[in-house]
C-alpha atoms as a PDB file:
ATOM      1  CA  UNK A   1      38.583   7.262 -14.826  1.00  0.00           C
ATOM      2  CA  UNK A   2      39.936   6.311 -11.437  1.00  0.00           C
ATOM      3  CA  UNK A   3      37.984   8.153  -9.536  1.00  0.00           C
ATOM      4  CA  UNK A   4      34.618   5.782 -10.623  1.00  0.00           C
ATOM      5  CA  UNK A   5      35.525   2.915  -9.382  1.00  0.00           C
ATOM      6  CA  UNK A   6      35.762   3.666  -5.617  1.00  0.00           C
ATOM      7  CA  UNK A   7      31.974   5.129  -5.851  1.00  0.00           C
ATOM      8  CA  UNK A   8      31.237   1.683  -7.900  1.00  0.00           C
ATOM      9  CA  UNK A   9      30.086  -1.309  -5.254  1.00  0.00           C
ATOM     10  CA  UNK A  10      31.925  -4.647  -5.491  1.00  0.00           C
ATOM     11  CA  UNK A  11      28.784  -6.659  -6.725  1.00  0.00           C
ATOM     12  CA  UNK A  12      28.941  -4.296  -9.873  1.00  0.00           C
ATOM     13  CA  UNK A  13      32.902  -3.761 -10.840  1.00  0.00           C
ATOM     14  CA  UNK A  14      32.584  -6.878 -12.180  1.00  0.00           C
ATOM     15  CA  UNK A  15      30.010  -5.754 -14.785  1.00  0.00           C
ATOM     16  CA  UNK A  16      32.195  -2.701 -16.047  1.00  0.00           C
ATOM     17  CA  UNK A  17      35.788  -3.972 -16.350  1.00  0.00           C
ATOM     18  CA  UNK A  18      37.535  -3.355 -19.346  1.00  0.00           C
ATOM     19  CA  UNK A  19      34.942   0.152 -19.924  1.00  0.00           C
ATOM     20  CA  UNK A  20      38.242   2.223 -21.149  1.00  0.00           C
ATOM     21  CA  UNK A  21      36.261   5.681 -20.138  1.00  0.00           C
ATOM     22  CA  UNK A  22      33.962   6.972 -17.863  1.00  0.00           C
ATOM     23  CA  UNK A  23      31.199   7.394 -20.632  1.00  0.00           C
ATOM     24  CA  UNK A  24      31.593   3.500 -21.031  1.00  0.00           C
ATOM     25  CA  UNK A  25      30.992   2.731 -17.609  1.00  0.00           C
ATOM     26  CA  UNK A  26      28.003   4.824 -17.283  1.00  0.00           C
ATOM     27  CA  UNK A  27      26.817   4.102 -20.715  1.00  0.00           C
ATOM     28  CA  UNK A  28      27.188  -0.016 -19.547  1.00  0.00           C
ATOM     29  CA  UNK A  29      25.645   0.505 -16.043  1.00  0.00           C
ATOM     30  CA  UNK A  30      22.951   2.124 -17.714  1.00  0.00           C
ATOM     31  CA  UNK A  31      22.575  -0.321 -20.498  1.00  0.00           C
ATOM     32  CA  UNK A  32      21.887  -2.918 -17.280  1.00  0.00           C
ATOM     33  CA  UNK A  33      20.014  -1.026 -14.679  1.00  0.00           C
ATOM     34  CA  UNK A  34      17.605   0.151 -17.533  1.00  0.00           C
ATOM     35  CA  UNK A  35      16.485  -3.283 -19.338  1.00  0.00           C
ATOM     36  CA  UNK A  36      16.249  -4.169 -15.533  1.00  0.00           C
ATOM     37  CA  UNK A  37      13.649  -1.179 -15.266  1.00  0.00           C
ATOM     38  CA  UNK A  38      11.646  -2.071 -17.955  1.00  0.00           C
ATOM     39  CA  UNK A  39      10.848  -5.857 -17.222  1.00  0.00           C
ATOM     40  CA  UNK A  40      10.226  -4.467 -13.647  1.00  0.00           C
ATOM     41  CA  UNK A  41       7.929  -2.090 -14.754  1.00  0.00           C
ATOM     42  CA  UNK A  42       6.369  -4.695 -16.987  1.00  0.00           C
ATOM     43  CA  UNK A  43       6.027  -7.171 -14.588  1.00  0.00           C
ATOM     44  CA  UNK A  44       4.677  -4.530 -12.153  1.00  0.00           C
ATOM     45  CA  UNK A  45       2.033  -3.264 -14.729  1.00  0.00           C
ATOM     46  CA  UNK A  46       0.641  -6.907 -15.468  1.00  0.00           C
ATOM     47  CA  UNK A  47       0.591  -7.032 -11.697  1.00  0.00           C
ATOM     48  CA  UNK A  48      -1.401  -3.301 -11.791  1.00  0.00           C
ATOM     49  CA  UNK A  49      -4.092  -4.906 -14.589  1.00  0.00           C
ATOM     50  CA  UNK A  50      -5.009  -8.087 -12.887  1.00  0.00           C
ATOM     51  CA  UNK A  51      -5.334  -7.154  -9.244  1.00  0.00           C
ATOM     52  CA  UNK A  52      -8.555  -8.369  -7.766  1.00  0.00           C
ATOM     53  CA  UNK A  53     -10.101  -7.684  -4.186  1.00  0.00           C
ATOM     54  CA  UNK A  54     -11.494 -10.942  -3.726  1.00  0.00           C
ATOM     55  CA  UNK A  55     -11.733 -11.863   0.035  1.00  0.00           C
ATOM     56  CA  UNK A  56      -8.845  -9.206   0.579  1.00  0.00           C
ATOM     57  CA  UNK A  57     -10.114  -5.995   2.874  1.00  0.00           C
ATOM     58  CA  UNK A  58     -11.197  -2.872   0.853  1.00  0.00           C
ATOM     59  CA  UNK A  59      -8.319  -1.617   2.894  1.00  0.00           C
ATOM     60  CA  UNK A  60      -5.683  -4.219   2.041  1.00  0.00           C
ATOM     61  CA  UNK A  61      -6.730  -4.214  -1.627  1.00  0.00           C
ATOM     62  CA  UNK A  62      -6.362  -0.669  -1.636  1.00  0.00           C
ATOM     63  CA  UNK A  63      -2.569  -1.097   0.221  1.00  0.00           C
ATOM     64  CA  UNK A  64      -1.571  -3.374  -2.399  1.00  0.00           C
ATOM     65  CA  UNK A  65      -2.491  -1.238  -5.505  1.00  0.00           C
ATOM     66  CA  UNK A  66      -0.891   1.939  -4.108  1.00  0.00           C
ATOM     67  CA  UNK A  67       2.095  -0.125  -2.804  1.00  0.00           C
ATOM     68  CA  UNK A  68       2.387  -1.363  -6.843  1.00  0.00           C
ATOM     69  CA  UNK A  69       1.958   2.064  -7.815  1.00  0.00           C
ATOM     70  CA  UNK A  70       4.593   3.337  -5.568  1.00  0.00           C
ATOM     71  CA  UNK A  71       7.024   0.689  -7.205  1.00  0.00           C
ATOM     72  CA  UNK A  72       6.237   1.876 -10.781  1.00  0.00           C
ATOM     73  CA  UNK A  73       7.489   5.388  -9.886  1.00  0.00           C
ATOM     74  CA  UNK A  74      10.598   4.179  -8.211  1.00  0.00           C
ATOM     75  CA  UNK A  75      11.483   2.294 -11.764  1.00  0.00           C
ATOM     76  CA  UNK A  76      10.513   5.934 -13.611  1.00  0.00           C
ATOM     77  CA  UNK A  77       7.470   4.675 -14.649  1.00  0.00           C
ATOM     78  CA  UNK A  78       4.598   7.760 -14.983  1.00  0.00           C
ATOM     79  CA  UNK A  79       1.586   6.773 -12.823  1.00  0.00           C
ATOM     80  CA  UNK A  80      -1.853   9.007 -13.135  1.00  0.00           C
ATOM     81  CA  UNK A  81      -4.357   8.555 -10.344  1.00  0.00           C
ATOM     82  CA  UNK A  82      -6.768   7.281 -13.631  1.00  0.00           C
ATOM     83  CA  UNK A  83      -4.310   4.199 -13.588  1.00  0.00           C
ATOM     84  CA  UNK A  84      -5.070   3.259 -10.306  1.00  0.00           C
ATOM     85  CA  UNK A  85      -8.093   4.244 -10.270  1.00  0.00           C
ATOM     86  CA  UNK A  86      -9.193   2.226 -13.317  1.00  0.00           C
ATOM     87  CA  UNK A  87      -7.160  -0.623 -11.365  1.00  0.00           C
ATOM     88  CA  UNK A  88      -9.492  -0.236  -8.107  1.00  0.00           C
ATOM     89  CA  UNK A  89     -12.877  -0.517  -9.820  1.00  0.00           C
ATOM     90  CA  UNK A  90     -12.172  -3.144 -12.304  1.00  0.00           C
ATOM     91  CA  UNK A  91     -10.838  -5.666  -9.124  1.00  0.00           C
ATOM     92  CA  UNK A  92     -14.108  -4.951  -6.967  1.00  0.00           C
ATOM     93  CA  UNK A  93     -16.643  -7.894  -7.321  1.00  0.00           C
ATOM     94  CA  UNK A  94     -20.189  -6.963  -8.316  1.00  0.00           C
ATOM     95  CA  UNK A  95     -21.860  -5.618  -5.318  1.00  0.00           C
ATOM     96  CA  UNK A  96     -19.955  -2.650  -6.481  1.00  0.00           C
ATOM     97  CA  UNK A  97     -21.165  -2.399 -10.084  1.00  0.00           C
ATOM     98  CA  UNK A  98     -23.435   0.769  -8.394  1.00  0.00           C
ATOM     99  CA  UNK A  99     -20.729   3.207  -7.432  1.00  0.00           C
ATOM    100  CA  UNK A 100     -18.294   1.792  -9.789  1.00  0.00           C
ATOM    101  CA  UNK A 101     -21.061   3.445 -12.634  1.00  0.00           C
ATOM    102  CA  UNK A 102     -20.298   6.794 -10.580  1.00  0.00           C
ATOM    103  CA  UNK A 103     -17.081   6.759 -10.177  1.00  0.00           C
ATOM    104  CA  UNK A 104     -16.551   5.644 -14.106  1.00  0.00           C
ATOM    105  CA  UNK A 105     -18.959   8.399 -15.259  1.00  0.00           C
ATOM    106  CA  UNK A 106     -16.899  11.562 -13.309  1.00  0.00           C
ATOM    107  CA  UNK A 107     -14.697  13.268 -15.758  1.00  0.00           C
ATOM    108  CA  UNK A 108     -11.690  12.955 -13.222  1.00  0.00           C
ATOM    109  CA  UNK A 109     -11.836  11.660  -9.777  1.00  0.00           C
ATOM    110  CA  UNK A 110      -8.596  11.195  -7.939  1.00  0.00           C
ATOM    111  CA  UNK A 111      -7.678   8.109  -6.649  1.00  0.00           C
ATOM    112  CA  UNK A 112      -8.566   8.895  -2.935  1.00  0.00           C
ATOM    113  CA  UNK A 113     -11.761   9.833  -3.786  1.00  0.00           C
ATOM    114  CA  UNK A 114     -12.622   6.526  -5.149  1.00  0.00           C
ATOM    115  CA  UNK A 115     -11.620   5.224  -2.475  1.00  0.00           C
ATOM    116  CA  UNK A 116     -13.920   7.212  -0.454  1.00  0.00           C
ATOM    117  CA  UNK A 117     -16.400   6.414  -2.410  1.00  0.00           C
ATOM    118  CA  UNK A 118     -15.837   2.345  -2.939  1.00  0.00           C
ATOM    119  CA  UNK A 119     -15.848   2.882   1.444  1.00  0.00           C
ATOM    120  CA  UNK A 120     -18.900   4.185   1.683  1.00  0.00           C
ATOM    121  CA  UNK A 121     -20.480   2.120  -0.500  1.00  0.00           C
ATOM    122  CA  UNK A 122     -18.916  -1.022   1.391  1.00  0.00           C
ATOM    123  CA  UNK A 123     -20.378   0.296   4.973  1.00  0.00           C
ATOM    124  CA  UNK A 124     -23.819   0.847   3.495  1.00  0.00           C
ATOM    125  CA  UNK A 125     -23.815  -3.086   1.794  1.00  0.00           C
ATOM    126  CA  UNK A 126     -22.603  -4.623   5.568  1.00  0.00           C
ATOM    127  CA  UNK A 127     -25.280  -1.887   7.061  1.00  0.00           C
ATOM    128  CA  UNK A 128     -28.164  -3.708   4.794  1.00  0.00           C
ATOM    129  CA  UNK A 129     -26.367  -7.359   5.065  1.00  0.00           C
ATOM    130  CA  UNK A 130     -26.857  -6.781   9.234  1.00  0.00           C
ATOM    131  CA  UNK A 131     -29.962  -5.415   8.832  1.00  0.00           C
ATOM    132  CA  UNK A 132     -31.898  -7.670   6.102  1.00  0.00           C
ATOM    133  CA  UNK A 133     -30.287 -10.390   8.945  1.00  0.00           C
ATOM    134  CA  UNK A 134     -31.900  -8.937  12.043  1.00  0.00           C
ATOM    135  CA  UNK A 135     -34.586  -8.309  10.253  1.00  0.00           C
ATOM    136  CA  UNK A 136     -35.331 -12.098   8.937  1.00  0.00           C
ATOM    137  CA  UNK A 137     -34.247 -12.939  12.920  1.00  0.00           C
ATOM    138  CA  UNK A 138     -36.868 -11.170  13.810  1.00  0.00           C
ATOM    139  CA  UNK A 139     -39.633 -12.034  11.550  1.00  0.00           C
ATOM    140  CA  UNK A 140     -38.449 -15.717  12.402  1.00  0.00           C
ATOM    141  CA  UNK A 141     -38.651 -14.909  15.938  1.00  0.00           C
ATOM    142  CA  UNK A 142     -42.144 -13.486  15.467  1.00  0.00           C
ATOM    143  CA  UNK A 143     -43.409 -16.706  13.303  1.00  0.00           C
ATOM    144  CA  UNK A 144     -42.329 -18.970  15.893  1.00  0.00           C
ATOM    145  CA  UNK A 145     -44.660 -16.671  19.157  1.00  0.00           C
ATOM    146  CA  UNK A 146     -47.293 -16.754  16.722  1.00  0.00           C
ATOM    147  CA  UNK A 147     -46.930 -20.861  15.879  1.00  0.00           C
ATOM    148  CA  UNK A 148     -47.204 -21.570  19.644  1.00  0.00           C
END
């Protein structure tokens, strides 16, 4: 059992003295690490289900799922492009209820498709936003000529 406890940091030895076999010390380490794991991955799945975009960037919103995604896999945790993508259309306001009804109806659309998808969608809403504004500009603009 000697040979653990030179691959065991200092912050840790602490946690495994009096283990009287090597079984013990993994079988503590593991007890530790792994109720660590779970409230991580807990904490990290509440974090998942109540994501919104609100003034965030499509872009950063979409950053800060995958980044929570990533994390779930580095605590073992299983994570199916479904997940995140049920995570990216229930935190979009709205103006996306449209091409959320597509991208819900598809029997199995991967994550970066939605994406796609919820980008598209974005660029056409600021497209008509600009527009329906240069339009009433010019209507205004028009009104006024014809008032003088």
């Amino acid at each position: 059992m000697g040979w653990i406890y030179p691959t065991i940091s200092e912050s840790v030895i602490g946690q495994v003295v009096g283990c009287q076999s090597s079984c013990d010390v993994w079988s503590r380490l593991y007890r530790i690490y792994c109720q660590q794991s779970i409230a991580r991955a807990l904490q990290l799945r509440n974090q998942l289900q109540a994501i919104k975009k609100g003034s965030d960037s499509k872009s950063d919103f979409v950053f800060k799922i995958k980044n929570i995604g990533d994390a779930l896999i580095v605590v073992g945790e299983e994570v199916k492009d479904r997940d995140l993508v049920i995570c990216l259309v229930n935190g979009v306001g709205h103006d996306f209820d449209a091409i959320v009804d597509v991208i819900t109806t598809q029997r199995y659309i991967s994550f970066e498709d939605a994406q796609y998808l919820l980008m598209v969608h974005e660029q056409r809403l600021e497209h008509l936003n600009s527009s329906s504004y240069l339009d009433i500009g010019i209507a205004s603009a028009h009104l006024a000529s014809n008032n003088f």
